[in-house]
N, C-alpha and C. Protein backbone atom coordinates (compact mmCIF):
# COMPACT_ATOMS: atom_id res chain seq x y z
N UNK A 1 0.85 -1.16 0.00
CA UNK A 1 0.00 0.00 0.00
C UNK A 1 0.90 1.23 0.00
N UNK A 2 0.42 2.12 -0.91
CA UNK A 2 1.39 3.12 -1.45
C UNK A 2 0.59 4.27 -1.11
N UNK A 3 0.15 4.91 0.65
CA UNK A 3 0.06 6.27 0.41
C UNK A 3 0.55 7.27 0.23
N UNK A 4 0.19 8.31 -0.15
CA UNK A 4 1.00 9.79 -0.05
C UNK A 4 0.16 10.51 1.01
N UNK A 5 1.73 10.50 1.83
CA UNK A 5 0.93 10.96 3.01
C UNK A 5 1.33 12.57 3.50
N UNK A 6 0.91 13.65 4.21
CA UNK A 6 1.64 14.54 4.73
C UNK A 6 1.58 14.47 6.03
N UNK A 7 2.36 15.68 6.03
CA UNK A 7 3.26 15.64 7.65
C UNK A 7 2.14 16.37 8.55
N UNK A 8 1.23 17.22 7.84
CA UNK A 8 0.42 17.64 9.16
C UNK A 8 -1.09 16.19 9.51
N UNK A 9 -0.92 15.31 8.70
CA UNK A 9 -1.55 13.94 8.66
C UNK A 9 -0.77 12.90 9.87
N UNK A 10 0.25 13.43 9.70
CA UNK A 10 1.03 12.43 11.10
C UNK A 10 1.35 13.29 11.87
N UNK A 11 1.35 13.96 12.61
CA UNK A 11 1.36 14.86 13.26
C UNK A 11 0.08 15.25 13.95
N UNK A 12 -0.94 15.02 13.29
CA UNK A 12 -2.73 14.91 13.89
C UNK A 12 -2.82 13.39 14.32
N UNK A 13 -2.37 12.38 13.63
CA UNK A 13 -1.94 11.00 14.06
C UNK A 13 -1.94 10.87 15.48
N UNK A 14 -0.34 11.14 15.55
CA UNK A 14 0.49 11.22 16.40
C UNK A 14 -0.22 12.13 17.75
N UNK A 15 -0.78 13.47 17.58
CA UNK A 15 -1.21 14.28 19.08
C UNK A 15 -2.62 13.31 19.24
N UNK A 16 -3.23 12.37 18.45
CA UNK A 16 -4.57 12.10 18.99
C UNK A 16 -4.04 10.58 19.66
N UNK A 17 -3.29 9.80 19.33
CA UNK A 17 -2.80 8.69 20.00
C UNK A 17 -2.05 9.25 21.12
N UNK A 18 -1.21 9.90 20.95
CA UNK A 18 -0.70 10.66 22.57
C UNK A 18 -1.72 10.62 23.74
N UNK A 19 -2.29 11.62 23.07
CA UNK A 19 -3.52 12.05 23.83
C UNK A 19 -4.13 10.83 24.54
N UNK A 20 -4.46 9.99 23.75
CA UNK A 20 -5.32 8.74 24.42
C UNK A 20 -4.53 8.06 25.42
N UNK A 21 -3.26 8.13 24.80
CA UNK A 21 -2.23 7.11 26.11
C UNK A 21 -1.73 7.84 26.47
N UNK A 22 -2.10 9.15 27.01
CA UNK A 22 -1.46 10.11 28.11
C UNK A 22 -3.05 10.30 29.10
N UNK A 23 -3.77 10.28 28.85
CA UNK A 23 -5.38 10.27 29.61
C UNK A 23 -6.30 9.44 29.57
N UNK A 24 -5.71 8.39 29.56
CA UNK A 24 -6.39 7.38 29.83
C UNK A 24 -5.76 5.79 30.73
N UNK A 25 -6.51 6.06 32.09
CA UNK A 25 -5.79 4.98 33.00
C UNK A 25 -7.18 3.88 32.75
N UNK A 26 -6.48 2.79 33.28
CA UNK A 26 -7.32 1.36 33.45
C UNK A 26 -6.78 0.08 32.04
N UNK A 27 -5.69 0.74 31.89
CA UNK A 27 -5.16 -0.22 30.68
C UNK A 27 -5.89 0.17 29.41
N UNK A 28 -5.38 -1.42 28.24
CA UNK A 28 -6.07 -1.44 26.92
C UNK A 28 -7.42 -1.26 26.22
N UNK A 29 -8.14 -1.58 27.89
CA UNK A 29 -9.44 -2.00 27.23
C UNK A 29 -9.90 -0.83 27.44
N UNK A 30 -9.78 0.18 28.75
CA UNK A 30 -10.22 1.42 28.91
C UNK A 30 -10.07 2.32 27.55
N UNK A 31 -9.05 2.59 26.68
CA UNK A 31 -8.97 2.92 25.92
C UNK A 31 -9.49 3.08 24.50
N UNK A 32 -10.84 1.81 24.58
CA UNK A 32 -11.18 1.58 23.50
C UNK A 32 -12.28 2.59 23.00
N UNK A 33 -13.29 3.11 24.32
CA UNK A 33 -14.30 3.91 23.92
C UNK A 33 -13.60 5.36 23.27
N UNK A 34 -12.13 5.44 24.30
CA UNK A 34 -11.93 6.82 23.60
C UNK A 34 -11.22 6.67 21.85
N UNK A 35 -10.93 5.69 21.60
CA UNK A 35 -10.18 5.40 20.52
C UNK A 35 -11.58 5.50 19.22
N UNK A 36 -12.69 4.79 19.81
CA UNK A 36 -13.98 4.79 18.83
C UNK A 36 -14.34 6.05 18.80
N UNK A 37 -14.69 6.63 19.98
CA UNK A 37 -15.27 8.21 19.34
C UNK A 37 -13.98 9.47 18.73
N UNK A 38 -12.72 9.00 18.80
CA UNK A 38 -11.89 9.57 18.13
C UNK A 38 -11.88 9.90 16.94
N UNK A 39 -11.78 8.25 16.20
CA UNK A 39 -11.29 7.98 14.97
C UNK A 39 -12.33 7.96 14.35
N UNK A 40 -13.75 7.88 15.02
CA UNK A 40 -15.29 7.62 14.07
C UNK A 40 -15.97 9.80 14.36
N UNK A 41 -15.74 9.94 15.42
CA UNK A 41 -16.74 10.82 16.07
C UNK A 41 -16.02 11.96 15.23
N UNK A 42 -14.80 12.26 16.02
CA UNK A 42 -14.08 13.29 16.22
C UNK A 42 -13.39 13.59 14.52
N UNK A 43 -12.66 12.65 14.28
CA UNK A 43 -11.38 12.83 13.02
C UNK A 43 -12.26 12.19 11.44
N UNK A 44 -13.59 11.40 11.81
CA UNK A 44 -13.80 10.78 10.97
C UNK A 44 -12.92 9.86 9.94
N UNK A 45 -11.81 9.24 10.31
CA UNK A 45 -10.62 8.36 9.52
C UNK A 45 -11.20 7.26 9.45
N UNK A 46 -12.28 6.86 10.31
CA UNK A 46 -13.20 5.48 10.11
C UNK A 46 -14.23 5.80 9.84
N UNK A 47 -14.95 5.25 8.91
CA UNK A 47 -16.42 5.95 8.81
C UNK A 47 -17.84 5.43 9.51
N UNK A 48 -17.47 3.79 9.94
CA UNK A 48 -19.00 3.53 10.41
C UNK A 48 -18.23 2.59 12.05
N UNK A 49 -19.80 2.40 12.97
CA UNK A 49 -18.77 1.66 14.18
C UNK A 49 -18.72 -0.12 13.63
N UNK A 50 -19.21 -0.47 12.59
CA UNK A 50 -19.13 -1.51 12.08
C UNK A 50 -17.34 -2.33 11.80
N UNK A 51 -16.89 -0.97 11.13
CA UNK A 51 -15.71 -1.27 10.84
C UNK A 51 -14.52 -0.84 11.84
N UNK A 52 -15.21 -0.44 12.98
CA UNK A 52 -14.15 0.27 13.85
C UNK A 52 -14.14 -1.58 15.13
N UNK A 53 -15.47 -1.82 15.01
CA UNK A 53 -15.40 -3.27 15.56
C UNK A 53 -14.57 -4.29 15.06
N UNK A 54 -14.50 -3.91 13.73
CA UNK A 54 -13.66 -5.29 13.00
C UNK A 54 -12.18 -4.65 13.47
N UNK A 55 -12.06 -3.93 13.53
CA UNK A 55 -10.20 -3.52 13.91
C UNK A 55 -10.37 -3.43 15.47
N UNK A 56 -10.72 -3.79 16.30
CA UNK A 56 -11.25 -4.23 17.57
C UNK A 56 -10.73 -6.01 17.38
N UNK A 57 -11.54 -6.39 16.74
CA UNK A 57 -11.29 -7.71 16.64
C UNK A 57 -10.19 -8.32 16.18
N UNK A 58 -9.67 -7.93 15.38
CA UNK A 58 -8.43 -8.12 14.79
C UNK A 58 -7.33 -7.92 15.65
N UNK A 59 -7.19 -6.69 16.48
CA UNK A 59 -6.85 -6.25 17.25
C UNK A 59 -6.22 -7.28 18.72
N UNK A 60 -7.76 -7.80 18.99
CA UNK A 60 -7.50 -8.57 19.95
C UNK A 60 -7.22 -10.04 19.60
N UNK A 61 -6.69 -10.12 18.58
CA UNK A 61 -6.53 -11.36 18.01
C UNK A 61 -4.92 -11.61 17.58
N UNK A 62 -4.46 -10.41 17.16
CA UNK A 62 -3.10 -10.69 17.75
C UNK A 62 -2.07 -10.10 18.96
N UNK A 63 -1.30 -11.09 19.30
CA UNK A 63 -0.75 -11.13 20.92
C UNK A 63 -0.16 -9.69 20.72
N UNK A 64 -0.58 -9.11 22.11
CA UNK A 64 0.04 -7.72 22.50
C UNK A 64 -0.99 -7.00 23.27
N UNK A 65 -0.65 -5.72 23.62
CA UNK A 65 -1.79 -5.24 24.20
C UNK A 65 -2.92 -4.31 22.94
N UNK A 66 -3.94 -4.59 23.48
CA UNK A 66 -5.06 -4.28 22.75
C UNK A 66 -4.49 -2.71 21.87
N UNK A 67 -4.12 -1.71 23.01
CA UNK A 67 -4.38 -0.61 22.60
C UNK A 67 -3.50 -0.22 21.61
N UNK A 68 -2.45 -0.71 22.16
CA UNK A 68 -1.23 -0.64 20.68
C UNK A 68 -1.43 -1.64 19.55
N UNK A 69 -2.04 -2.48 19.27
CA UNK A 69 -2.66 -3.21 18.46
C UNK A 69 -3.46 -2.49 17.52
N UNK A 70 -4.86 -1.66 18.48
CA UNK A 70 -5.96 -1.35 17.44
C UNK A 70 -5.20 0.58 17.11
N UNK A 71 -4.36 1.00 17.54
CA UNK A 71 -4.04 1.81 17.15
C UNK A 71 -3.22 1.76 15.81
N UNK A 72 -2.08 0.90 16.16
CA UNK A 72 -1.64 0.56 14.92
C UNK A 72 -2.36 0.43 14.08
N UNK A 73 -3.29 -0.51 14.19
CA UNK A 73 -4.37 -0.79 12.81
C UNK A 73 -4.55 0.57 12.37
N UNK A 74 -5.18 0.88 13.16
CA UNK A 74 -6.00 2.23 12.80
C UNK A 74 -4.97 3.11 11.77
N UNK A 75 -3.69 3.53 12.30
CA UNK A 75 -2.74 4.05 11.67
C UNK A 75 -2.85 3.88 10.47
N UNK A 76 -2.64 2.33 10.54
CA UNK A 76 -1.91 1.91 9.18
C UNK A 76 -3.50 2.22 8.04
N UNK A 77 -4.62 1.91 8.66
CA UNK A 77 -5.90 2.33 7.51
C UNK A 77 -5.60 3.55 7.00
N UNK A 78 -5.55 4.53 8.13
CA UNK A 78 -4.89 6.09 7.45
C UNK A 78 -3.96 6.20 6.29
N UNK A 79 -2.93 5.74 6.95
CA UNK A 79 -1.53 6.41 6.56
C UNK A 79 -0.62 5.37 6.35
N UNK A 80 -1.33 4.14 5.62
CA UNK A 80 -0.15 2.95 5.90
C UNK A 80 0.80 2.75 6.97
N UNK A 81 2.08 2.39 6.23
CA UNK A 81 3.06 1.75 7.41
C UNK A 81 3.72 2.91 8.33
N UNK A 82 3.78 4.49 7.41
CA UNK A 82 4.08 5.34 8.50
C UNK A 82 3.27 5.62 9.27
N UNK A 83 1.86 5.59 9.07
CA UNK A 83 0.95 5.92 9.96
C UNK A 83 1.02 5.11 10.97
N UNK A 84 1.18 4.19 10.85
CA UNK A 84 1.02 2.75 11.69
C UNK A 84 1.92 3.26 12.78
N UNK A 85 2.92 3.18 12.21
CA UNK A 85 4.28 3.37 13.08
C UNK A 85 4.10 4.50 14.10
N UNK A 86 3.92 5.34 13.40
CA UNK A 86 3.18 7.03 14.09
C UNK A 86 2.25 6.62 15.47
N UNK A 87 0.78 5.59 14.74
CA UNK A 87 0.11 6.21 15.80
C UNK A 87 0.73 4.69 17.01
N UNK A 88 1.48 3.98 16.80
CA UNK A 88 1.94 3.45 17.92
C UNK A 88 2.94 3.90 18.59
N UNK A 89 3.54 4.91 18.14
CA UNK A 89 4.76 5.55 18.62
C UNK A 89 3.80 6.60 19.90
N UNK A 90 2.60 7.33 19.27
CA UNK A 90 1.70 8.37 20.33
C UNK A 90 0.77 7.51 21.19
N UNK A 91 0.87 6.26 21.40
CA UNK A 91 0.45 6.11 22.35
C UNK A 91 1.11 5.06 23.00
N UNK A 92 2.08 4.88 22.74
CA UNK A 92 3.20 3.97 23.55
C UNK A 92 4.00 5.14 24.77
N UNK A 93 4.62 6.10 24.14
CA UNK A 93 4.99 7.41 24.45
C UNK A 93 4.83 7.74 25.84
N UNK A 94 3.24 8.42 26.06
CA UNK A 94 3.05 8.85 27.23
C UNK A 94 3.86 8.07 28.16
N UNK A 95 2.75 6.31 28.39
CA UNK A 95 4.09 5.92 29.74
C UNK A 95 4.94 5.45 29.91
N UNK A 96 5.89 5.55 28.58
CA UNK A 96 7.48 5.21 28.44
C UNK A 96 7.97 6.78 28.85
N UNK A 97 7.66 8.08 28.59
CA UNK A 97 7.68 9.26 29.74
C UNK A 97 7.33 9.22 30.57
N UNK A 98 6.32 8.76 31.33
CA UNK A 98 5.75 8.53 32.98
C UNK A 98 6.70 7.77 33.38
N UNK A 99 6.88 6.63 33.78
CA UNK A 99 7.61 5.42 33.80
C UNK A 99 9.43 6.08 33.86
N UNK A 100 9.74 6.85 32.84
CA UNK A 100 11.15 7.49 32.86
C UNK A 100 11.36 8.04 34.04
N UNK A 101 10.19 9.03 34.12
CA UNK A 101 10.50 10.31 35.19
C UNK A 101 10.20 9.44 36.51
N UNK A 102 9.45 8.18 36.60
CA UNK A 102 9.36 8.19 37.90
C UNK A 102 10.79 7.54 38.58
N UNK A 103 10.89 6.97 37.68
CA UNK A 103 12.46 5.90 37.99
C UNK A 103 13.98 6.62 38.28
């Protein structure tokens, strides 16, 4: 998959996956409502909750944690493999910074 992507496209990526894994405690699964009204409500990058379930499922189907799973997906629907990369980089982030500073 060959998108052409721009930089203010990963960069909106990137602050909305932050965002989710910087404000949001209770783990993977907590994360999921804010991830659906994000990417469906907010950014529209998914268009129905039909298909935001199937990358849910997929999601939890391969080993890892959910949230970096369905984010990636999500990415990669956007913005292919940089996107991918992107939006697991913004929400891995936050508590690989939490986690730094506390140590």
């Amino acid at each position: 998959m060959n998108k052409k992507v721009n930089l203010k496209l990963l960069i909106e990526i990137f602050t909305t996956f932050f965002k989710i894994g910087a404000f949001t405690f209770g783990g993977g699964y907590a994360m999921i409502p804010l991830i659906e009204r994000e990417v469906i409500t907010n950014k529209g990058w998914i268009k129905n909750e039909e298909e935001i379930i199937d990358v849910f499922a997929v999601a939890e189907s391969i080993p890892g944690a959910i949230a970096i799973n369905s984010s990636t997906f999500v990415g990669y629907k956007i913005a292919g493999r940089i996107g991918a990369i992107t939006a697991a980089c913004g929400v891995i982030l936050p508590s690989f910074i939490i986690i730094n500073l506390l140590c």
